[in-house]
PDB file of N, CA and C in Angstrom:
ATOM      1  N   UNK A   1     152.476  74.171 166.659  1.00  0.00           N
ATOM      2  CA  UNK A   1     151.129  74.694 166.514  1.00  0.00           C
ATOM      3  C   UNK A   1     150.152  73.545 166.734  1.00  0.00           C
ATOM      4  N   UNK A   2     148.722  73.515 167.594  1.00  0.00           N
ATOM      5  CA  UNK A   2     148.195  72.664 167.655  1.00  0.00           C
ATOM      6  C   UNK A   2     147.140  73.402 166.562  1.00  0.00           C
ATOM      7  N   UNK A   3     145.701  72.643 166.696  1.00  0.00           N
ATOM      8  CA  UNK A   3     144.640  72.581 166.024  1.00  0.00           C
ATOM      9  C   UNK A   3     143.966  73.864 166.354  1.00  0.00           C
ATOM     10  N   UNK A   4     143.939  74.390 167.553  1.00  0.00           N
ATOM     11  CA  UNK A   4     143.675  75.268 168.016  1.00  0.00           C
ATOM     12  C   UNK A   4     143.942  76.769 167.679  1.00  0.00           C
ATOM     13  N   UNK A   5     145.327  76.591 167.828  1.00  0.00           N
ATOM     14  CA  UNK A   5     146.224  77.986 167.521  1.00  0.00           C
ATOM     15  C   UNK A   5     146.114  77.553 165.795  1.00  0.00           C
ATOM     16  N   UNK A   6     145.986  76.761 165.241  1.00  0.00           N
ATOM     17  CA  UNK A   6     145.193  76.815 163.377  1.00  0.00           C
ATOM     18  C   UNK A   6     144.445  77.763 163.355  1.00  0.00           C
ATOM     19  N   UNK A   7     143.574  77.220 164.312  1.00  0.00           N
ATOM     20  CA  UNK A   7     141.645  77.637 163.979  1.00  0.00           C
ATOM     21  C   UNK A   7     141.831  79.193 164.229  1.00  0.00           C
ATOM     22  N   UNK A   8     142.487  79.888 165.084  1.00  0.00           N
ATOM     23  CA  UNK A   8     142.828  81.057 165.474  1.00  0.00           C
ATOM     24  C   UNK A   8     143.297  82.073 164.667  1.00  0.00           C
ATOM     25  N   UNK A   9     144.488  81.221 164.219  1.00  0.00           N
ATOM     26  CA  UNK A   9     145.076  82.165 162.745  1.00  0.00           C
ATOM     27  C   UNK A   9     144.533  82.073 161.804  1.00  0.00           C
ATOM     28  N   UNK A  10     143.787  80.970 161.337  1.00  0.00           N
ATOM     29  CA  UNK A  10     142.956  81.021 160.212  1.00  0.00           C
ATOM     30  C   UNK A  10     142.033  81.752 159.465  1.00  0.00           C
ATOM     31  N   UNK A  11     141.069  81.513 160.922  1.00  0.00           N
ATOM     32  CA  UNK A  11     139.904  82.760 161.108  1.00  0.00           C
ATOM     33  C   UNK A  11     140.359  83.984 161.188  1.00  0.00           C
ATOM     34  N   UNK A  12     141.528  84.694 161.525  1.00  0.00           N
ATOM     35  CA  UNK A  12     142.475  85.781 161.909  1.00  0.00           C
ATOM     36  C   UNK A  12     142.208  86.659 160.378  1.00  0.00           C
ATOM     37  N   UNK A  13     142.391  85.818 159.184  1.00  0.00           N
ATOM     38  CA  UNK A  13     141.821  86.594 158.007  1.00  0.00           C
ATOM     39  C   UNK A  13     140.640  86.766 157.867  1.00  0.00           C
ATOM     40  N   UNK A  14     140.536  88.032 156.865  1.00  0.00           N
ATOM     41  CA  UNK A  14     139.722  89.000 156.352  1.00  0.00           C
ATOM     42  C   UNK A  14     138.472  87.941 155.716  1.00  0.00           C
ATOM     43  N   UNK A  15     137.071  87.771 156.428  1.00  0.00           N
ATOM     44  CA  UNK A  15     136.449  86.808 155.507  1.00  0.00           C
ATOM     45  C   UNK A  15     136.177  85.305 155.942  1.00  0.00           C
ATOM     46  N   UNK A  16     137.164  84.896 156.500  1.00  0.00           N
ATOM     47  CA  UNK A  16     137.555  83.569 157.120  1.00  0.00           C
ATOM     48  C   UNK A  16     136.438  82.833 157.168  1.00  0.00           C
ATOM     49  N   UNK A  17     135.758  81.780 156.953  1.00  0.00           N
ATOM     50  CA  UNK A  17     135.200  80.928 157.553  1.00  0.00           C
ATOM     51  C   UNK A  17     135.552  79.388 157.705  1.00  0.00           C
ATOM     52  N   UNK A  18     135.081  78.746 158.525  1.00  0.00           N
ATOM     53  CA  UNK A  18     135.396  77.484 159.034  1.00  0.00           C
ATOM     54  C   UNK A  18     133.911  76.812 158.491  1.00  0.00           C
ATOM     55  N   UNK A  19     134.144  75.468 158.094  1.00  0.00           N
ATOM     56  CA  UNK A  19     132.971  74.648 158.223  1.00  0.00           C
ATOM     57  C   UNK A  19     133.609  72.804 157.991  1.00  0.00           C
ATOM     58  N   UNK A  20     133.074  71.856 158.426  1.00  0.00           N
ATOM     59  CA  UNK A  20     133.331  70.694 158.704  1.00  0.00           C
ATOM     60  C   UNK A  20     133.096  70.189 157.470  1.00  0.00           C
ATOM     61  N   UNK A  21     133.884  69.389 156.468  1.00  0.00           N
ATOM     62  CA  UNK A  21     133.752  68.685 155.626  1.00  0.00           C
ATOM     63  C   UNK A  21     134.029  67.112 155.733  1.00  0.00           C
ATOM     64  N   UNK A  22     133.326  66.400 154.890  1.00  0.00           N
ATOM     65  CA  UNK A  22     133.283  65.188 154.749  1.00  0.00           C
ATOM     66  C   UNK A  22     133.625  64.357 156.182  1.00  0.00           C
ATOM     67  N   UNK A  23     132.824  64.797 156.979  1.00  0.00           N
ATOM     68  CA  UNK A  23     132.812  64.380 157.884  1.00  0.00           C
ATOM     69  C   UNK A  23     133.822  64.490 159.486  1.00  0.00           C
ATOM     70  N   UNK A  24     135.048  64.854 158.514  1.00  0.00           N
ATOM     71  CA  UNK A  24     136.287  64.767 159.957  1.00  0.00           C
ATOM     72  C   UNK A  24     136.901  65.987 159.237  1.00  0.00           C
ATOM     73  N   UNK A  25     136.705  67.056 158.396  1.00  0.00           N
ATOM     74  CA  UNK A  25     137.867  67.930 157.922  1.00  0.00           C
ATOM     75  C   UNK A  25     137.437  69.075 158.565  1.00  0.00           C
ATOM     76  N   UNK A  26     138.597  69.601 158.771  1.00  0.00           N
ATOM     77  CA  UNK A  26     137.658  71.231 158.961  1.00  0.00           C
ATOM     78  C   UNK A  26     138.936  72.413 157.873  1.00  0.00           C
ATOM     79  N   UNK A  27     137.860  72.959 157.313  1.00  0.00           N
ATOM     80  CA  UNK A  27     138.148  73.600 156.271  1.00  0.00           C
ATOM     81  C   UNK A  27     138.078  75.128 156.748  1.00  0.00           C
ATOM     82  N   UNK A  28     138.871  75.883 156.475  1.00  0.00           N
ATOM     83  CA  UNK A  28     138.875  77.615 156.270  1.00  0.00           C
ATOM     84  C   UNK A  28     138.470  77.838 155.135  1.00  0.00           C
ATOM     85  N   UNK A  29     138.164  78.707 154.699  1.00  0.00           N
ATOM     86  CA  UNK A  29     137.287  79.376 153.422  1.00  0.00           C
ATOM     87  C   UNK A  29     137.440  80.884 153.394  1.00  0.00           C
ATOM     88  N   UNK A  30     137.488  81.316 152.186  1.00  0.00           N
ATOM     89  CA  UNK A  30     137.039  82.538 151.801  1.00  0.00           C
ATOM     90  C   UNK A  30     136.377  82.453 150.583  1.00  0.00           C
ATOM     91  N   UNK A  31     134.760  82.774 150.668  1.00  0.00           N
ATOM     92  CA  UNK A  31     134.117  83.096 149.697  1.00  0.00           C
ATOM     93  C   UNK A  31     133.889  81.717 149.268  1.00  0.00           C
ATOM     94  N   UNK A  32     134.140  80.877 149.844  1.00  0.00           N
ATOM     95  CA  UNK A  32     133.197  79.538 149.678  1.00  0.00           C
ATOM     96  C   UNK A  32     134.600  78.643 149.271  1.00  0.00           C
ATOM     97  N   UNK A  33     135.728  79.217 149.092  1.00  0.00           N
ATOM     98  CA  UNK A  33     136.498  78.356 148.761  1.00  0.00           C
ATOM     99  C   UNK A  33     138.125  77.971 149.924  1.00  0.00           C
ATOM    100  N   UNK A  34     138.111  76.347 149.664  1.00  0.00           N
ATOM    101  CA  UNK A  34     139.140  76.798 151.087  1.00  0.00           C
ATOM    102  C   UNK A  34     140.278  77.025 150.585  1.00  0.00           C
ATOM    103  N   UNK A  35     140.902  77.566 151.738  1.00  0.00           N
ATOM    104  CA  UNK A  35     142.884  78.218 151.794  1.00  0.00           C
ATOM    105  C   UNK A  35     143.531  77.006 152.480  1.00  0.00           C
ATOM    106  N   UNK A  36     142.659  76.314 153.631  1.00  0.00           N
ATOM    107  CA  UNK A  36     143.494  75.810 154.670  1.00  0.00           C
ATOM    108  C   UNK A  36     142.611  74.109 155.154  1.00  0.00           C
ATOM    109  N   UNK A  37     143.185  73.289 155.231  1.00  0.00           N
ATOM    110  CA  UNK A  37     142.304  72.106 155.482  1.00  0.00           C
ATOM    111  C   UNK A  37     143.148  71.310 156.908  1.00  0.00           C
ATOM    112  N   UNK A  38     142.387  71.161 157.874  1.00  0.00           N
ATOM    113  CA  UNK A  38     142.609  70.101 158.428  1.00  0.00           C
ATOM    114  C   UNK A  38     141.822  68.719 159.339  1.00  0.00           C
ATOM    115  N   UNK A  39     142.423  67.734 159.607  1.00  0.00           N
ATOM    116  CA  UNK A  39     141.404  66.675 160.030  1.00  0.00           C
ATOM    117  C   UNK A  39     141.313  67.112 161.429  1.00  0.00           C
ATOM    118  N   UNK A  40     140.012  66.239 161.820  1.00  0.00           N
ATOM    119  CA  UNK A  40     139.615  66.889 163.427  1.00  0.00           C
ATOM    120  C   UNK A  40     140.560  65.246 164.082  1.00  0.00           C
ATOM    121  N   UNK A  41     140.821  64.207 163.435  1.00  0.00           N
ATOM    122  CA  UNK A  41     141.278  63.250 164.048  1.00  0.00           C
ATOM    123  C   UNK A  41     142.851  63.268 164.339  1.00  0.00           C
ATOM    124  N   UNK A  42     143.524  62.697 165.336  1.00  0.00           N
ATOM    125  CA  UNK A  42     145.017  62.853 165.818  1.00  0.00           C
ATOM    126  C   UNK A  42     146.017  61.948 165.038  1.00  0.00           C
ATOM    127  N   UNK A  43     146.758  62.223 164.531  1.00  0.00           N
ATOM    128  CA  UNK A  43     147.785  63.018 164.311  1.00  0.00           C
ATOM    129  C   UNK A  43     147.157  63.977 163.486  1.00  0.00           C
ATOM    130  N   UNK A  44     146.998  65.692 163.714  1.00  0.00           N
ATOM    131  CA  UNK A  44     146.315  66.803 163.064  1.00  0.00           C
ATOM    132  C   UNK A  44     147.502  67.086 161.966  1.00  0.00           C
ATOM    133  N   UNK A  45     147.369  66.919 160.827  1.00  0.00           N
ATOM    134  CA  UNK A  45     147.886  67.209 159.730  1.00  0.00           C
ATOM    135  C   UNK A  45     147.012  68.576 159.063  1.00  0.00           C
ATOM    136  N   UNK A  46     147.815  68.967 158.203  1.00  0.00           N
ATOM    137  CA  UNK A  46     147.761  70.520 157.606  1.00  0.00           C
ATOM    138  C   UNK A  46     147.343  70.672 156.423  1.00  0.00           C
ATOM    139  N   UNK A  47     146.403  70.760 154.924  1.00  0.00           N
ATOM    140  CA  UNK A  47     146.748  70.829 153.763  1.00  0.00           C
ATOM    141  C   UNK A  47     146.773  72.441 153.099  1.00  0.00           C
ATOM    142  N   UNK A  48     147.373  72.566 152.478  1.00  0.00           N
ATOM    143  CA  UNK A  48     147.283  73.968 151.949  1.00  0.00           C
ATOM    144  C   UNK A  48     147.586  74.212 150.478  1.00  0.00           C
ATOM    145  N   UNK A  49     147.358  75.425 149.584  1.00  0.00           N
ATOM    146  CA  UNK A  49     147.661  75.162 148.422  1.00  0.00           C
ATOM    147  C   UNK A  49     149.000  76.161 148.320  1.00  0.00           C
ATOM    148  N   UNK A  50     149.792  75.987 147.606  1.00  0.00           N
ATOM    149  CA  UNK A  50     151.246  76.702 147.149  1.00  0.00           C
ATOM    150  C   UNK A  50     151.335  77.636 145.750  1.00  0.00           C
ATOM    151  N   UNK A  51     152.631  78.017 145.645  1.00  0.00           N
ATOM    152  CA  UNK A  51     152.746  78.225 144.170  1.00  0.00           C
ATOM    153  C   UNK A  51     153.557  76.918 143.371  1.00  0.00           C
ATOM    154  N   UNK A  52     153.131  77.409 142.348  1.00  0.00           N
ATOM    155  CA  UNK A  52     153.679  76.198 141.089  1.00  0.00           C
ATOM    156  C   UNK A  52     154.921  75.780 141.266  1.00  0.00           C
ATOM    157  N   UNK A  53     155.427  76.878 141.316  1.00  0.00           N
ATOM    158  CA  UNK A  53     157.464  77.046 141.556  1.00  0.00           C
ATOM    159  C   UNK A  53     157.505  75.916 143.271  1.00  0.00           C
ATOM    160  N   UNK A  54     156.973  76.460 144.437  1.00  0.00           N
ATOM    161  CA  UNK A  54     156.951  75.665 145.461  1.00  0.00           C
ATOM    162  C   UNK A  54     156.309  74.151 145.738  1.00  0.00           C
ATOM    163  N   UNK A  55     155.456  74.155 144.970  1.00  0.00           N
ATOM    164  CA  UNK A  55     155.155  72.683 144.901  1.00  0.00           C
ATOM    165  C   UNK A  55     155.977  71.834 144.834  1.00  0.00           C
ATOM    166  N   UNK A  56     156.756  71.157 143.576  1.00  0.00           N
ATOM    167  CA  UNK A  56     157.509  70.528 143.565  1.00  0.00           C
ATOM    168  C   UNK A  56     158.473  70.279 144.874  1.00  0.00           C
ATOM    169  N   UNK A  57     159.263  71.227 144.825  1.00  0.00           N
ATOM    170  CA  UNK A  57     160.146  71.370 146.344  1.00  0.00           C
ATOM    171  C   UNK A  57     159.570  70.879 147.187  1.00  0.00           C
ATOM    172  N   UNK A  58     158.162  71.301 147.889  1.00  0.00           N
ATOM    173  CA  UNK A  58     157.937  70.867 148.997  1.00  0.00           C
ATOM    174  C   UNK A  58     157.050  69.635 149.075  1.00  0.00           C
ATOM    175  N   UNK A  59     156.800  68.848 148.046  1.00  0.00           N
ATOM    176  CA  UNK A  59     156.292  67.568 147.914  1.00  0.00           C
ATOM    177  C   UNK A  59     156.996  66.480 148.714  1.00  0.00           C
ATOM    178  N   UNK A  60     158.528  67.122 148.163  1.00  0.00           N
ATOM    179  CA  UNK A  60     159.548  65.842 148.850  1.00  0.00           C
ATOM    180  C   UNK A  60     160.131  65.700 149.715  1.00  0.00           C
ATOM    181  N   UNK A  61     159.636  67.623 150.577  1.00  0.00           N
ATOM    182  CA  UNK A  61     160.321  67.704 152.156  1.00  0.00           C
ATOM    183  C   UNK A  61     160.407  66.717 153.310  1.00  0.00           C
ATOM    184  N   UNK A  62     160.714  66.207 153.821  1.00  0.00           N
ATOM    185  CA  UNK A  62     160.606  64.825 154.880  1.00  0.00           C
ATOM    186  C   UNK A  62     158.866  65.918 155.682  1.00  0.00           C
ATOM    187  N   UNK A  63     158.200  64.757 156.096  1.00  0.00           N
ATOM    188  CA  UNK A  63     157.037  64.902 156.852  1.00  0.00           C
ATOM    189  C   UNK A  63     155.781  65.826 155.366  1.00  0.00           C
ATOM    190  N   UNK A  64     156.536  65.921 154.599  1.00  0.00           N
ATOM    191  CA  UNK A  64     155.097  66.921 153.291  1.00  0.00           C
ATOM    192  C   UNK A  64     154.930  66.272 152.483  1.00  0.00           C
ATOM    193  N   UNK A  65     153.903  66.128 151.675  1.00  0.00           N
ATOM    194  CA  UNK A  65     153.412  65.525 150.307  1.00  0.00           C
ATOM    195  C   UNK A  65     152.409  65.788 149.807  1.00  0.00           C
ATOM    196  N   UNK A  66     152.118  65.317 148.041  1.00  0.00           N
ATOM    197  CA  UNK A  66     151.311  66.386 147.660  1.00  0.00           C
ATOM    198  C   UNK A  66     150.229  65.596 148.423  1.00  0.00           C
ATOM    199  N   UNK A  67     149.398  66.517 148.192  1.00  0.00           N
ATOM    200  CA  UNK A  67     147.729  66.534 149.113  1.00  0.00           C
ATOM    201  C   UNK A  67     146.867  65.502 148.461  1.00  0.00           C
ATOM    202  N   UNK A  68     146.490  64.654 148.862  1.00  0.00           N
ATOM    203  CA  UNK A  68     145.568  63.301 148.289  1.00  0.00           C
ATOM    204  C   UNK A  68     144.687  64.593 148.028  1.00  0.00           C
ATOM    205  N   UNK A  69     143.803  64.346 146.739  1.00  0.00           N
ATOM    206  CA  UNK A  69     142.639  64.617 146.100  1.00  0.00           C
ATOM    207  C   UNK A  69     142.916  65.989 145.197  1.00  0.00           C
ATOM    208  N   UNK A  70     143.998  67.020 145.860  1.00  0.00           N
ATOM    209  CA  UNK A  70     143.826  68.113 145.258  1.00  0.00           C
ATOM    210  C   UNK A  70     145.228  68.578 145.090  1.00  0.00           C
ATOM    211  N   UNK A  71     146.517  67.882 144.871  1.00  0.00           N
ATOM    212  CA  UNK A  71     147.320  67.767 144.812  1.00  0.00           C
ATOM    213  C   UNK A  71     147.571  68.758 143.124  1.00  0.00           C
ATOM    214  N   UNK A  72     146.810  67.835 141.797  1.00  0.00           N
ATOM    215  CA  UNK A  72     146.512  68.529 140.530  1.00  0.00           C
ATOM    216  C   UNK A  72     146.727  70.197 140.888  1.00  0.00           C
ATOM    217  N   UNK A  73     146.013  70.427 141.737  1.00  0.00           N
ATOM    218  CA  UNK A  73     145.756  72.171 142.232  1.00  0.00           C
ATOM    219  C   UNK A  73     146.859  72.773 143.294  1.00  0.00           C
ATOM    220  N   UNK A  74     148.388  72.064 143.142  1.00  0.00           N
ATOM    221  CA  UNK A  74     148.968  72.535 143.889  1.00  0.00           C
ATOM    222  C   UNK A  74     148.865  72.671 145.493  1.00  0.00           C
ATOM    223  N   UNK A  75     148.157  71.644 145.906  1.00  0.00           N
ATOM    224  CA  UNK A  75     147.938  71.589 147.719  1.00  0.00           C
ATOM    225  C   UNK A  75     148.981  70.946 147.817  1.00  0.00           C
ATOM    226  N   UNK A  76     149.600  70.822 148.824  1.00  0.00           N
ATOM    227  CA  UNK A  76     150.564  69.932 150.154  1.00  0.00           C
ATOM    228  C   UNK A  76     149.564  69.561 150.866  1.00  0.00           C
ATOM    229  N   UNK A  77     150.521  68.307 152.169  1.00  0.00           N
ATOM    230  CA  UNK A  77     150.014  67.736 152.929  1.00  0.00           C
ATOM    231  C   UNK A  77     150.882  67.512 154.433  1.00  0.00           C
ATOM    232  N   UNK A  78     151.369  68.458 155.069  1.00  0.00           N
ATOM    233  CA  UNK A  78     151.672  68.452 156.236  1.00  0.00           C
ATOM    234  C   UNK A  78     151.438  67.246 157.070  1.00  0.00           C
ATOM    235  N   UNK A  79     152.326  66.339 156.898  1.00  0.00           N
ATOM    236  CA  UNK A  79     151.401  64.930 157.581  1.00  0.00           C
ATOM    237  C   UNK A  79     151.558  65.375 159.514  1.00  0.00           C
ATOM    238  N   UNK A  80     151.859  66.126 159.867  1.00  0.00           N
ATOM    239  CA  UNK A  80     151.427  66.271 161.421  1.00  0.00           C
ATOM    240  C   UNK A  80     152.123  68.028 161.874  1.00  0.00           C
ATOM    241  N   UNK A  81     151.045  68.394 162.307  1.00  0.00           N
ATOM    242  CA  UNK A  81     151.121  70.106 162.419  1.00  0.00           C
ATOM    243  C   UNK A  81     152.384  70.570 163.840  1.00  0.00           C
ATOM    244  N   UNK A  82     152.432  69.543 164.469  1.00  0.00           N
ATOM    245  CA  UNK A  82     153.818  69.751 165.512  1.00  0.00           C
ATOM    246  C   UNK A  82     155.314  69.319 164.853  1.00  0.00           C
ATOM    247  N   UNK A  83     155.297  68.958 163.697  1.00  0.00           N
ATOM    248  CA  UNK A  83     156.538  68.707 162.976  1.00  0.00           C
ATOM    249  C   UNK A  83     157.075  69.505 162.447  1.00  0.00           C
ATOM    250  N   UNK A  84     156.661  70.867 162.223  1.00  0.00           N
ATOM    251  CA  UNK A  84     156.948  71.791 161.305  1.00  0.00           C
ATOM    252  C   UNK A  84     156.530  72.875 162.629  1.00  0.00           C
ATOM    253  N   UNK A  85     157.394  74.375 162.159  1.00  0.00           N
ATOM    254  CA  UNK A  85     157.581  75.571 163.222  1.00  0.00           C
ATOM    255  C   UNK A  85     156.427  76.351 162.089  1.00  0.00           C
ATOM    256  N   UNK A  86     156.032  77.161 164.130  1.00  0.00           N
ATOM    257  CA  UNK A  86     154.652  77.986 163.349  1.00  0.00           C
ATOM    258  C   UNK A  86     155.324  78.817 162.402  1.00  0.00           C
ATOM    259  N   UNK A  87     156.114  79.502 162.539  1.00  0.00           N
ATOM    260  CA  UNK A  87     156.742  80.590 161.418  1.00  0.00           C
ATOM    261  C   UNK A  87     156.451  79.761 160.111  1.00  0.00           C
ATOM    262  N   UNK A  88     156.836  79.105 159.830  1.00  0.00           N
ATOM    263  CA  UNK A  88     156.877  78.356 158.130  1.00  0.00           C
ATOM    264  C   UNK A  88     155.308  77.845 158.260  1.00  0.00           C
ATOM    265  N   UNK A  89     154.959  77.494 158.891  1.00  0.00           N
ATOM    266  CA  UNK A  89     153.212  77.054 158.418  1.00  0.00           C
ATOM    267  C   UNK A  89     152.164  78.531 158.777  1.00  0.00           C
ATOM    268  N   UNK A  90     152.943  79.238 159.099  1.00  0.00           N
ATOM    269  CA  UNK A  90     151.840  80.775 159.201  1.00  0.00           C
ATOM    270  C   UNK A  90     152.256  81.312 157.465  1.00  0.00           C
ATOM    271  N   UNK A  91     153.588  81.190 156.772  1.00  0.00           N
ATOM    272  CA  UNK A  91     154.020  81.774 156.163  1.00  0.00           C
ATOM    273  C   UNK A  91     153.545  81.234 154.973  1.00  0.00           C
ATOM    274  N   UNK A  92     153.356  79.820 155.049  1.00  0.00           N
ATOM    275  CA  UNK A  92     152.056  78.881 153.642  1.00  0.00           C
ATOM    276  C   UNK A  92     151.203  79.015 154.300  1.00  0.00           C
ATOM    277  N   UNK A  93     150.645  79.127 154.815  1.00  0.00           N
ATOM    278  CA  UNK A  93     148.959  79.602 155.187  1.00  0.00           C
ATOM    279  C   UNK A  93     148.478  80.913 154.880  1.00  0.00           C
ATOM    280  N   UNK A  94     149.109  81.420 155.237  1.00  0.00           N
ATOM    281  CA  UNK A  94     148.491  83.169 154.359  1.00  0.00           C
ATOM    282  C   UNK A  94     149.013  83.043 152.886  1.00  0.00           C
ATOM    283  N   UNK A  95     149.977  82.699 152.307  1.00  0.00           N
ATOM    284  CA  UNK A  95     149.910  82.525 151.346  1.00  0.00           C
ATOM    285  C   UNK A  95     148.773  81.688 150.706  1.00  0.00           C
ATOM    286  N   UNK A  96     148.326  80.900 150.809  1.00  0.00           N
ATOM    287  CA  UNK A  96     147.553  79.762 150.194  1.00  0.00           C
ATOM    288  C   UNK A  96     146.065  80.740 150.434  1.00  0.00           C
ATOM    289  N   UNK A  97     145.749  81.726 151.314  1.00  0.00           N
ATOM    290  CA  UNK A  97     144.790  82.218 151.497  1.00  0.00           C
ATOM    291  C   UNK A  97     144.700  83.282 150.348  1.00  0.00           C
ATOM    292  N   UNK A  98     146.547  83.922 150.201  1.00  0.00           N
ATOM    293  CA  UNK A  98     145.966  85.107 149.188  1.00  0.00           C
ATOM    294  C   UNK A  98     146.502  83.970 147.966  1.00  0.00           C
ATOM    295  N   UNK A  99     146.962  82.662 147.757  1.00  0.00           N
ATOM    296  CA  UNK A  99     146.369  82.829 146.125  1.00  0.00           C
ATOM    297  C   UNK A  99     144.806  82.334 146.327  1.00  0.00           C
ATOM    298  N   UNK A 100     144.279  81.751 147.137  1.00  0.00           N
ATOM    299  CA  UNK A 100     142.621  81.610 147.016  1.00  0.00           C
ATOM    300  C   UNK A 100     141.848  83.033 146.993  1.00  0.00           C
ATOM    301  N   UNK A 101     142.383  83.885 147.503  1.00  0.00           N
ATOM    302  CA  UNK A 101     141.778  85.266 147.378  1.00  0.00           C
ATOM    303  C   UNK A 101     141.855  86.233 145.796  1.00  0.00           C
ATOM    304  N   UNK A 102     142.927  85.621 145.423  1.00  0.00           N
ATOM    305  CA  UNK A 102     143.842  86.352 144.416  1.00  0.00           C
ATOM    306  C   UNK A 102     142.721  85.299 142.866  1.00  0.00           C
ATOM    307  N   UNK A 103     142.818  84.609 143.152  1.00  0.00           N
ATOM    308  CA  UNK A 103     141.835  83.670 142.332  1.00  0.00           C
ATOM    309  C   UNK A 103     140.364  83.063 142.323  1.00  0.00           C
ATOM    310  N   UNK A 104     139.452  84.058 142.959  1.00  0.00           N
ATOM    311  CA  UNK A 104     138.405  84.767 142.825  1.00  0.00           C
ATOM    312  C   UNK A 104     137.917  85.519 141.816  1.00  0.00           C
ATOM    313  N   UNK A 105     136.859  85.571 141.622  1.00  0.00           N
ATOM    314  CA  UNK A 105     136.260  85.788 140.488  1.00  0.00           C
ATOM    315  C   UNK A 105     136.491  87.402 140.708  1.00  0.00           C
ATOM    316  N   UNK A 106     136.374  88.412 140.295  1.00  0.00           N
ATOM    317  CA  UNK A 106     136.528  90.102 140.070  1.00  0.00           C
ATOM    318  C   UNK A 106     135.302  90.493 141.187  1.00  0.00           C
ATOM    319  N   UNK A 107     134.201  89.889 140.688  1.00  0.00           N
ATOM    320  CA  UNK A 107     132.946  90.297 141.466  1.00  0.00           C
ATOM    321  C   UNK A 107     133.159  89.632 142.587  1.00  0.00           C
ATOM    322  N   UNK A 108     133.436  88.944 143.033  1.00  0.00           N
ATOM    323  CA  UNK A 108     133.685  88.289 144.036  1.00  0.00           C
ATOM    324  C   UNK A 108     134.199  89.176 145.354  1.00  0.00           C
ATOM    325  N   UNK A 109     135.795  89.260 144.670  1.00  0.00           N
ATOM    326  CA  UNK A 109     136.544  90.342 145.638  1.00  0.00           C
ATOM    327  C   UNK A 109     136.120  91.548 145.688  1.00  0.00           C
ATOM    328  N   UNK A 110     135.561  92.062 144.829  1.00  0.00           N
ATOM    329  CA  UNK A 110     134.826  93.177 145.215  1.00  0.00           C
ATOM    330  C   UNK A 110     133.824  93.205 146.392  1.00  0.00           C
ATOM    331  N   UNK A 111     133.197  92.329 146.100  1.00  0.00           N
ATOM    332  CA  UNK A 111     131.669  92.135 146.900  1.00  0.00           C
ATOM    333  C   UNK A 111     132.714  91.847 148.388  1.00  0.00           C
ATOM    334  N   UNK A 112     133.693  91.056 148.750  1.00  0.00           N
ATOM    335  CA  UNK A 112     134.487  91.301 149.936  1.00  0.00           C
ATOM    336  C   UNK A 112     135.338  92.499 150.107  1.00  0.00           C
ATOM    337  N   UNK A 113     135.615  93.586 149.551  1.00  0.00           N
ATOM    338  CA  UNK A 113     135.913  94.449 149.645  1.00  0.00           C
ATOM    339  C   UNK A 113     134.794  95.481 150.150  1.00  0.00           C
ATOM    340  N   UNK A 114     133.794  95.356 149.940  1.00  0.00           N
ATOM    341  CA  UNK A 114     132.762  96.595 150.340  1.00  0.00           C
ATOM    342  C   UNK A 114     131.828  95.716 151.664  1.00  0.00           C
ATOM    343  N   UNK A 115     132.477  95.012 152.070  1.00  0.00           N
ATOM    344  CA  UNK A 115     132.295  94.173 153.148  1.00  0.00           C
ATOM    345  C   UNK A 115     132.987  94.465 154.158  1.00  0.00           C
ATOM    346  N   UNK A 116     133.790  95.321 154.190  1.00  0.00           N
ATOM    347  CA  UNK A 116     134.960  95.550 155.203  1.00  0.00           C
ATOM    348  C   UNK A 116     134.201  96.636 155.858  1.00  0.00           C
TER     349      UNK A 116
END
């Protein structure tokens, strides 16, 4: 998967937005909060958040680790997005989207629900 085919599936969800952080990141969002992080600089690495149970495990996978800054919150860190098959990074990426969706405030998801 390059950076490209990211930005594609990313946005592909319900809500999606993209916006550039701290200068070189580009972040997916729903509802102001992101699912999906990556740098605009090369080697394009991946961050995403997991479940509790998967964290651990995949901290110590060769090429993953937890996520500098937000690691506390269960993110990974894909250190380069061609190391890993799209199947397994489509399959933590929608995940990481519905627990950011799933962990929204009530009013929140509503207000994206009558948005559809």
């Amino acid at each position: 998967m390059d950076i490209e085919e990211l930005r594609t599936f990313c946005l592909a969800f319900p809500h999606a937005t993209e916006d550039v952080k701290w200068g070189h990141d580009l972040c997916f969002c729903i509802a102001g909060k992101m699912f999906c992080v990556t740098g605009l600089d090369a080697p394009h690495g991946v961050s995403f958040k997991v479940t509790a149970e998967e964290f651990e495990e995949l901290s110590v996978r060769p090429g993953w680790m937890p996520a500098p800054y937000v690691a506390r919150y269960k993110w990974v860190l894909v250190k380069d997005l061609a190391s890993e098959s799209d199947k397994t990074l489509k399959k933590y990426i929608k995940q990481s989207y519905e627990l950011i969706l799933a962990g929204l405030p009530a009013k929140e998801r509503k207000k994206l629900e009558t948005k559809k």
